[in-house]
PDB file of N, CA and C in Angstrom:
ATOM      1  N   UNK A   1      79.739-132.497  76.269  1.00  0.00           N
ATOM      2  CA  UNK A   1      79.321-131.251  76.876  1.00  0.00           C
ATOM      3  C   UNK A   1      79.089-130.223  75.785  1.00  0.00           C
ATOM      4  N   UNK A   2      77.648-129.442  76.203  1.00  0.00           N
ATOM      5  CA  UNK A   2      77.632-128.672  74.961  1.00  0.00           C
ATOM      6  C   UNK A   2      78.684-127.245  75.166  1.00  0.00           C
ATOM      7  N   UNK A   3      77.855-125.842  74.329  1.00  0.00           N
ATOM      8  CA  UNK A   3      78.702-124.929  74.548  1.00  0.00           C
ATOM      9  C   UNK A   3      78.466-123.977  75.688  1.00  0.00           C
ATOM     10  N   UNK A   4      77.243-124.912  76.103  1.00  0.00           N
ATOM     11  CA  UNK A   4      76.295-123.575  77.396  1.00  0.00           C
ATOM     12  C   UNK A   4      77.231-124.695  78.833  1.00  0.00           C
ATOM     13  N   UNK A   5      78.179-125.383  79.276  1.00  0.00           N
ATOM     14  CA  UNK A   5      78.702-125.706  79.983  1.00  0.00           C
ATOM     15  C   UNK A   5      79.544-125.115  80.540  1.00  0.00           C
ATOM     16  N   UNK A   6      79.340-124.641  81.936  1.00  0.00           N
ATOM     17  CA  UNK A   6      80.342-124.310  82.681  1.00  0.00           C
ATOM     18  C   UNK A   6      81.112-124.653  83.896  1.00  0.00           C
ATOM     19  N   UNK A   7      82.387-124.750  83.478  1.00  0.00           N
ATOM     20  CA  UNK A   7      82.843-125.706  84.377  1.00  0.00           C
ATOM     21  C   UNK A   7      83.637-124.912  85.440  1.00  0.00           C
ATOM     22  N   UNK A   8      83.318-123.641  86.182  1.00  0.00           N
ATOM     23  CA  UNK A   8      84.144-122.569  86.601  1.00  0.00           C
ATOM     24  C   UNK A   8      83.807-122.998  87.963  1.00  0.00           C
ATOM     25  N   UNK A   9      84.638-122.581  88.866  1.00  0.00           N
ATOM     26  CA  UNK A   9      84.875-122.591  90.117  1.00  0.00           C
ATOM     27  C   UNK A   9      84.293-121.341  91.037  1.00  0.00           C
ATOM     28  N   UNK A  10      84.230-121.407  92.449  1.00  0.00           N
ATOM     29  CA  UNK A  10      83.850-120.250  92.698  1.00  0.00           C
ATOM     30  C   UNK A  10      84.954-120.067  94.193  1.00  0.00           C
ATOM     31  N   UNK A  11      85.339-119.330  93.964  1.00  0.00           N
ATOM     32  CA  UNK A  11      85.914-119.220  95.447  1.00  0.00           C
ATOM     33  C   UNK A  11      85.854-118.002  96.231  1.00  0.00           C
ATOM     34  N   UNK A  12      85.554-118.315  97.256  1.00  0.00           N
ATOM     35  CA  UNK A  12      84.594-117.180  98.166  1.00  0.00           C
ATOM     36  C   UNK A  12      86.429-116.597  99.089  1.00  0.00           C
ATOM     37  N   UNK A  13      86.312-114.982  99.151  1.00  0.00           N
ATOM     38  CA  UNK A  13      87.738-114.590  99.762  1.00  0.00           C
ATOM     39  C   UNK A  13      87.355-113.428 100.495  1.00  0.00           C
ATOM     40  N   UNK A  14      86.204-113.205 100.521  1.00  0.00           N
ATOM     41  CA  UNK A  14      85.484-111.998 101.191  1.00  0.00           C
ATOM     42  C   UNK A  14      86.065-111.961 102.818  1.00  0.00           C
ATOM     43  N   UNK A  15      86.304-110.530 103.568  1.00  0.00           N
ATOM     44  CA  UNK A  15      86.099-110.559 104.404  1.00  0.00           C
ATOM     45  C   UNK A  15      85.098-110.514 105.375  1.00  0.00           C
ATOM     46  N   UNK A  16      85.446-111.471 106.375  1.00  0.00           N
ATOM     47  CA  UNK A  16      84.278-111.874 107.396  1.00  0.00           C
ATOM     48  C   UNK A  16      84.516-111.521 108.752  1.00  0.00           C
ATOM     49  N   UNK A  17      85.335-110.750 108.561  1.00  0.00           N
ATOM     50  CA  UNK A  17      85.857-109.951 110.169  1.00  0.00           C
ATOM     51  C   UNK A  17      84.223-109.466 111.106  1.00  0.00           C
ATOM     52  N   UNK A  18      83.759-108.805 109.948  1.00  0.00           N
ATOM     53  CA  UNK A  18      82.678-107.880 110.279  1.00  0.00           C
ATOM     54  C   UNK A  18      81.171-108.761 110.598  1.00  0.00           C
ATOM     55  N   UNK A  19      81.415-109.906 110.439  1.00  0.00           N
ATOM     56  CA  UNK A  19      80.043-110.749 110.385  1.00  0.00           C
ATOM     57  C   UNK A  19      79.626-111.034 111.700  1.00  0.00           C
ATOM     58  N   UNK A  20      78.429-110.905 112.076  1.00  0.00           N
ATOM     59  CA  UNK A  20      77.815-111.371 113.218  1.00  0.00           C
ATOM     60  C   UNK A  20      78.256-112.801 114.081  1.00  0.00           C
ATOM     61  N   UNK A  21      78.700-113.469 114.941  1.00  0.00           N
ATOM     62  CA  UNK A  21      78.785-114.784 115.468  1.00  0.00           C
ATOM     63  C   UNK A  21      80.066-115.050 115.549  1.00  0.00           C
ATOM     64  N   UNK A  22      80.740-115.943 116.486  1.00  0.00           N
ATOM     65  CA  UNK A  22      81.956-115.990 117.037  1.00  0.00           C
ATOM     66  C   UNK A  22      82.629-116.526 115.603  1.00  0.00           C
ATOM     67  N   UNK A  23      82.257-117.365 114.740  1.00  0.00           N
ATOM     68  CA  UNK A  23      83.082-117.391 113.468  1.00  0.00           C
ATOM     69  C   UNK A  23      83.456-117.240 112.608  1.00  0.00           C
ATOM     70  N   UNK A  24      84.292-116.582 112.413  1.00  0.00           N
ATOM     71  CA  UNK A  24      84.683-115.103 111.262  1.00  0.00           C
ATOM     72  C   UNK A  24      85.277-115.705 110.023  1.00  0.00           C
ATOM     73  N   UNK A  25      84.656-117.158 109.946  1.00  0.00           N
ATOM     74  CA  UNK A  25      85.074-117.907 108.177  1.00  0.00           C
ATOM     75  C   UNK A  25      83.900-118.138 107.471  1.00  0.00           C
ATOM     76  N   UNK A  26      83.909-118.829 106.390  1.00  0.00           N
ATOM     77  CA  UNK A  26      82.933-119.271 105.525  1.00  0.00           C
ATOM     78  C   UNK A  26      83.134-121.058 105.807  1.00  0.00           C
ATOM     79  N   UNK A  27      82.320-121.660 106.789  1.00  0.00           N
ATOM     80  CA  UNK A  27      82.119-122.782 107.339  1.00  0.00           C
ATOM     81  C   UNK A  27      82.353-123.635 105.862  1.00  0.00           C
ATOM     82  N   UNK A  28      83.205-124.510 105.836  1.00  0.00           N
ATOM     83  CA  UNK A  28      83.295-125.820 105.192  1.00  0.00           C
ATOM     84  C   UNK A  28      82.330-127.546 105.357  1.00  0.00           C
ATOM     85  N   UNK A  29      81.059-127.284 105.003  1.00  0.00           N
ATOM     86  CA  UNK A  29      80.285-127.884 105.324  1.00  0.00           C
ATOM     87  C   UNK A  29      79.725-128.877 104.354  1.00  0.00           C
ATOM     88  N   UNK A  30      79.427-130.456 104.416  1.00  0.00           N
ATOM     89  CA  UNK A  30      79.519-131.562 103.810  1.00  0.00           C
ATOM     90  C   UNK A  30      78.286-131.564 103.280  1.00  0.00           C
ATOM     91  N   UNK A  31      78.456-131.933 101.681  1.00  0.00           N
ATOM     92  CA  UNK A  31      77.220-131.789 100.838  1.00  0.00           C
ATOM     93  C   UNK A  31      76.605-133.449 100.859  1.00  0.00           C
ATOM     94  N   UNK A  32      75.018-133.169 100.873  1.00  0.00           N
ATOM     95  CA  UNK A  32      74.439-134.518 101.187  1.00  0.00           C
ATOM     96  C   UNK A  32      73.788-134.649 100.144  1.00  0.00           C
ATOM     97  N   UNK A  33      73.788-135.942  98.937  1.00  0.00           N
ATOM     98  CA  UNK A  33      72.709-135.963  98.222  1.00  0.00           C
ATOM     99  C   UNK A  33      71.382-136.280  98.788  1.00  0.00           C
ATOM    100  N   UNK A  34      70.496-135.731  98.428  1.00  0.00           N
ATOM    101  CA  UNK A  34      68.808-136.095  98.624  1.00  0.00           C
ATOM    102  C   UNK A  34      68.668-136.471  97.798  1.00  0.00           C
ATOM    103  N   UNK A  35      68.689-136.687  96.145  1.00  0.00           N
ATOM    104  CA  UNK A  35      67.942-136.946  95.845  1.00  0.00           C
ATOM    105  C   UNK A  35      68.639-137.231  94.104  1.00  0.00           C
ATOM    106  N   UNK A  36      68.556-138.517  93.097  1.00  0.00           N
ATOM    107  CA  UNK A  36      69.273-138.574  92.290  1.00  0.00           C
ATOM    108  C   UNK A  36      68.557-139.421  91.359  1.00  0.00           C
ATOM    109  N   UNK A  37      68.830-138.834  90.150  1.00  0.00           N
ATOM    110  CA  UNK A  37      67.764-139.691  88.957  1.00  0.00           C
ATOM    111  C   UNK A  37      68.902-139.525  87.406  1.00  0.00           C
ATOM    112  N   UNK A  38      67.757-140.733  86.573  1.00  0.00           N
ATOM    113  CA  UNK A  38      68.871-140.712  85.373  1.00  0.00           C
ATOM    114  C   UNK A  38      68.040-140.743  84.149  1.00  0.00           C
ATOM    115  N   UNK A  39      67.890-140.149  83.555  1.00  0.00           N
ATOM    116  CA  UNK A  39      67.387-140.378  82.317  1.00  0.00           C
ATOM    117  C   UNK A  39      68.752-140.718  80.645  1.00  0.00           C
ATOM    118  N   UNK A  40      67.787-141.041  79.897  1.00  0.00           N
ATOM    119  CA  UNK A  40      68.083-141.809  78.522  1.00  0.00           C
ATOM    120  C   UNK A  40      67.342-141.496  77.373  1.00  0.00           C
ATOM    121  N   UNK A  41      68.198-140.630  76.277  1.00  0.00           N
ATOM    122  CA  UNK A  41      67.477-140.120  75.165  1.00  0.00           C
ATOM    123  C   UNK A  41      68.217-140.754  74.066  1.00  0.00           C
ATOM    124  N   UNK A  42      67.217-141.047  73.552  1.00  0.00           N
ATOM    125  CA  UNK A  42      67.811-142.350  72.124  1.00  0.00           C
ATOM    126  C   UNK A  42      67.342-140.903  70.833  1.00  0.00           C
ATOM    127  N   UNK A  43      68.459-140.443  70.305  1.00  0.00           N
ATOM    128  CA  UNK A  43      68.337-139.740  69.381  1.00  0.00           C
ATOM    129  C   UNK A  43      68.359-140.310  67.822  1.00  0.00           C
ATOM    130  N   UNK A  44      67.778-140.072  66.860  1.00  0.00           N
ATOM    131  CA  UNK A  44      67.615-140.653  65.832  1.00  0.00           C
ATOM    132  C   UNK A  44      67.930-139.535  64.833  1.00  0.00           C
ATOM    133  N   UNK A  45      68.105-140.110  63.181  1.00  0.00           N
ATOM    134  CA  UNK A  45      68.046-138.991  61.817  1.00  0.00           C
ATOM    135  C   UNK A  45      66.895-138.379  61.923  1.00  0.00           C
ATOM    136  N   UNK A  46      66.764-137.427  61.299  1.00  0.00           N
ATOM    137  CA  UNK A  46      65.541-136.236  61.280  1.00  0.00           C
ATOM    138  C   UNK A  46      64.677-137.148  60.334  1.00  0.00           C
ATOM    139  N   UNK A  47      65.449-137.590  59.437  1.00  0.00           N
ATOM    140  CA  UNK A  47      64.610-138.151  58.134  1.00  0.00           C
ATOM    141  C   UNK A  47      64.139-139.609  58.508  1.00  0.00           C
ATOM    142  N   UNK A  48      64.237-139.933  59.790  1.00  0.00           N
ATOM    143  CA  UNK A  48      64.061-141.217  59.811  1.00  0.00           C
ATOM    144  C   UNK A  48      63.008-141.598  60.019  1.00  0.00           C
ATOM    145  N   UNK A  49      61.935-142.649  59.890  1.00  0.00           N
ATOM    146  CA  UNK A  49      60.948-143.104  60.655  1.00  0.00           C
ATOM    147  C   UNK A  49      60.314-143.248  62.171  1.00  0.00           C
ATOM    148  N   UNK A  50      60.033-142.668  62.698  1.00  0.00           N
ATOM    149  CA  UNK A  50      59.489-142.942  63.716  1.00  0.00           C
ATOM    150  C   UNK A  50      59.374-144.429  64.561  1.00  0.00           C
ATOM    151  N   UNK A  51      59.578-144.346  65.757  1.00  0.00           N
ATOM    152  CA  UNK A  51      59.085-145.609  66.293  1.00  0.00           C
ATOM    153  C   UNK A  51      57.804-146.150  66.750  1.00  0.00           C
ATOM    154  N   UNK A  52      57.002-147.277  66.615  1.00  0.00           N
ATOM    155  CA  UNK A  52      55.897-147.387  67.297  1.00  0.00           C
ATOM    156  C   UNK A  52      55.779-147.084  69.083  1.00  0.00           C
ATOM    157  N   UNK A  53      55.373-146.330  69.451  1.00  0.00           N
ATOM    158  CA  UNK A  53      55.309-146.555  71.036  1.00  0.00           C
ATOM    159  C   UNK A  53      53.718-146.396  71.561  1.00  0.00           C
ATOM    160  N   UNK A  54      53.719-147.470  72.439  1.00  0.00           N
ATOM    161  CA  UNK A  54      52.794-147.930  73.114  1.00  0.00           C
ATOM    162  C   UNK A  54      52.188-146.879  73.879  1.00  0.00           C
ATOM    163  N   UNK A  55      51.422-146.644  73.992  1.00  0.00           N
ATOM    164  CA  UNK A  55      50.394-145.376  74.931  1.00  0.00           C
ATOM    165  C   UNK A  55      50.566-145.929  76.636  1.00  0.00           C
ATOM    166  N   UNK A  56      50.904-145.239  77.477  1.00  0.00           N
ATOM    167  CA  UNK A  56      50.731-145.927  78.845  1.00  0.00           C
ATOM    168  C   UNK A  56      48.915-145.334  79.442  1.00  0.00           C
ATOM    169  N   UNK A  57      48.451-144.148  78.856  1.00  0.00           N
ATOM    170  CA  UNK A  57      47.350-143.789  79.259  1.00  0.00           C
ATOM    171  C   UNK A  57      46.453-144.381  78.591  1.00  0.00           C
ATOM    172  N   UNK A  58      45.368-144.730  79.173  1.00  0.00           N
ATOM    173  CA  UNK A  58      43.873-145.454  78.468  1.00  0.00           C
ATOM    174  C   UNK A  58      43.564-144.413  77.777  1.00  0.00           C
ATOM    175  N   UNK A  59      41.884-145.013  77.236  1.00  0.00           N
ATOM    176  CA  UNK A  59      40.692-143.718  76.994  1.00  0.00           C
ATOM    177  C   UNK A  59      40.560-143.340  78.116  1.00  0.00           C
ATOM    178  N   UNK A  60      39.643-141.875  77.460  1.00  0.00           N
ATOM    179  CA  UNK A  60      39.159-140.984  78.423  1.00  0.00           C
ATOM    180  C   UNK A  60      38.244-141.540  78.610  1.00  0.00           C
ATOM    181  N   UNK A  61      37.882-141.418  80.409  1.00  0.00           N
ATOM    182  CA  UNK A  61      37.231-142.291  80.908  1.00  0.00           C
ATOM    183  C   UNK A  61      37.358-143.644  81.269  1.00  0.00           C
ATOM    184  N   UNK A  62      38.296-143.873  80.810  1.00  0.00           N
ATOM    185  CA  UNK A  62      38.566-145.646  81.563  1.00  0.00           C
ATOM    186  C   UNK A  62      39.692-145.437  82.983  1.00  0.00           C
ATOM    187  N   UNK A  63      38.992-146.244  83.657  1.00  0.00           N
ATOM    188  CA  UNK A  63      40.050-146.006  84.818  1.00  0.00           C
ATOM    189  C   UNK A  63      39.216-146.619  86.219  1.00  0.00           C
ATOM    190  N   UNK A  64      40.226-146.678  87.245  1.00  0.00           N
ATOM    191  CA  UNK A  64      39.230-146.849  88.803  1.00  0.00           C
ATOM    192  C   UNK A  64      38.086-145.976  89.109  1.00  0.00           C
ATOM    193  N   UNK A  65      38.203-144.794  88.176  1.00  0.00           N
ATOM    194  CA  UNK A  65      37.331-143.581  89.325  1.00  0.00           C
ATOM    195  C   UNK A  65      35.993-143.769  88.439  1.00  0.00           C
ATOM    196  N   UNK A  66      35.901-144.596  87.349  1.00  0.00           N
ATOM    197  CA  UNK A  66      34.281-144.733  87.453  1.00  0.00           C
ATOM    198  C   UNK A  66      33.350-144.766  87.691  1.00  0.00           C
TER     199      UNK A  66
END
């Protein structure tokens, strides 16, 4: 973890007496993931060589929409 990480909590203590609707709390309600991905960064020396990598895009102009 770098130094821009924060690992702080938040806890809500406000009063809700005054809030509109018969329930005068802050509802405890179940978090759903939608949606989850992973990436992978291969870090190398500054001074080092480069790797060959393969192009996934053609020339310009090659393709279905010809």
């Amino acid at each position: 973890m770098g130094p821009a990480y924060d690992d702080g909590e938040w806890t809500f203590t406000g009063d809700t007496s005054d809030v509109s609707g018969a329930i005068k709390a802050i509802p405890d309600i179940p978090t759903t993931v939608m949606a989850e991905s992973e990436a992978t960064l291969e870090v190398i020396d500054a001074d080092a060589m480069l790797p060959e990598v393969a192009s996934a895009v053609g020339p310009v102009g090659a393709g279905a929409l010809e």
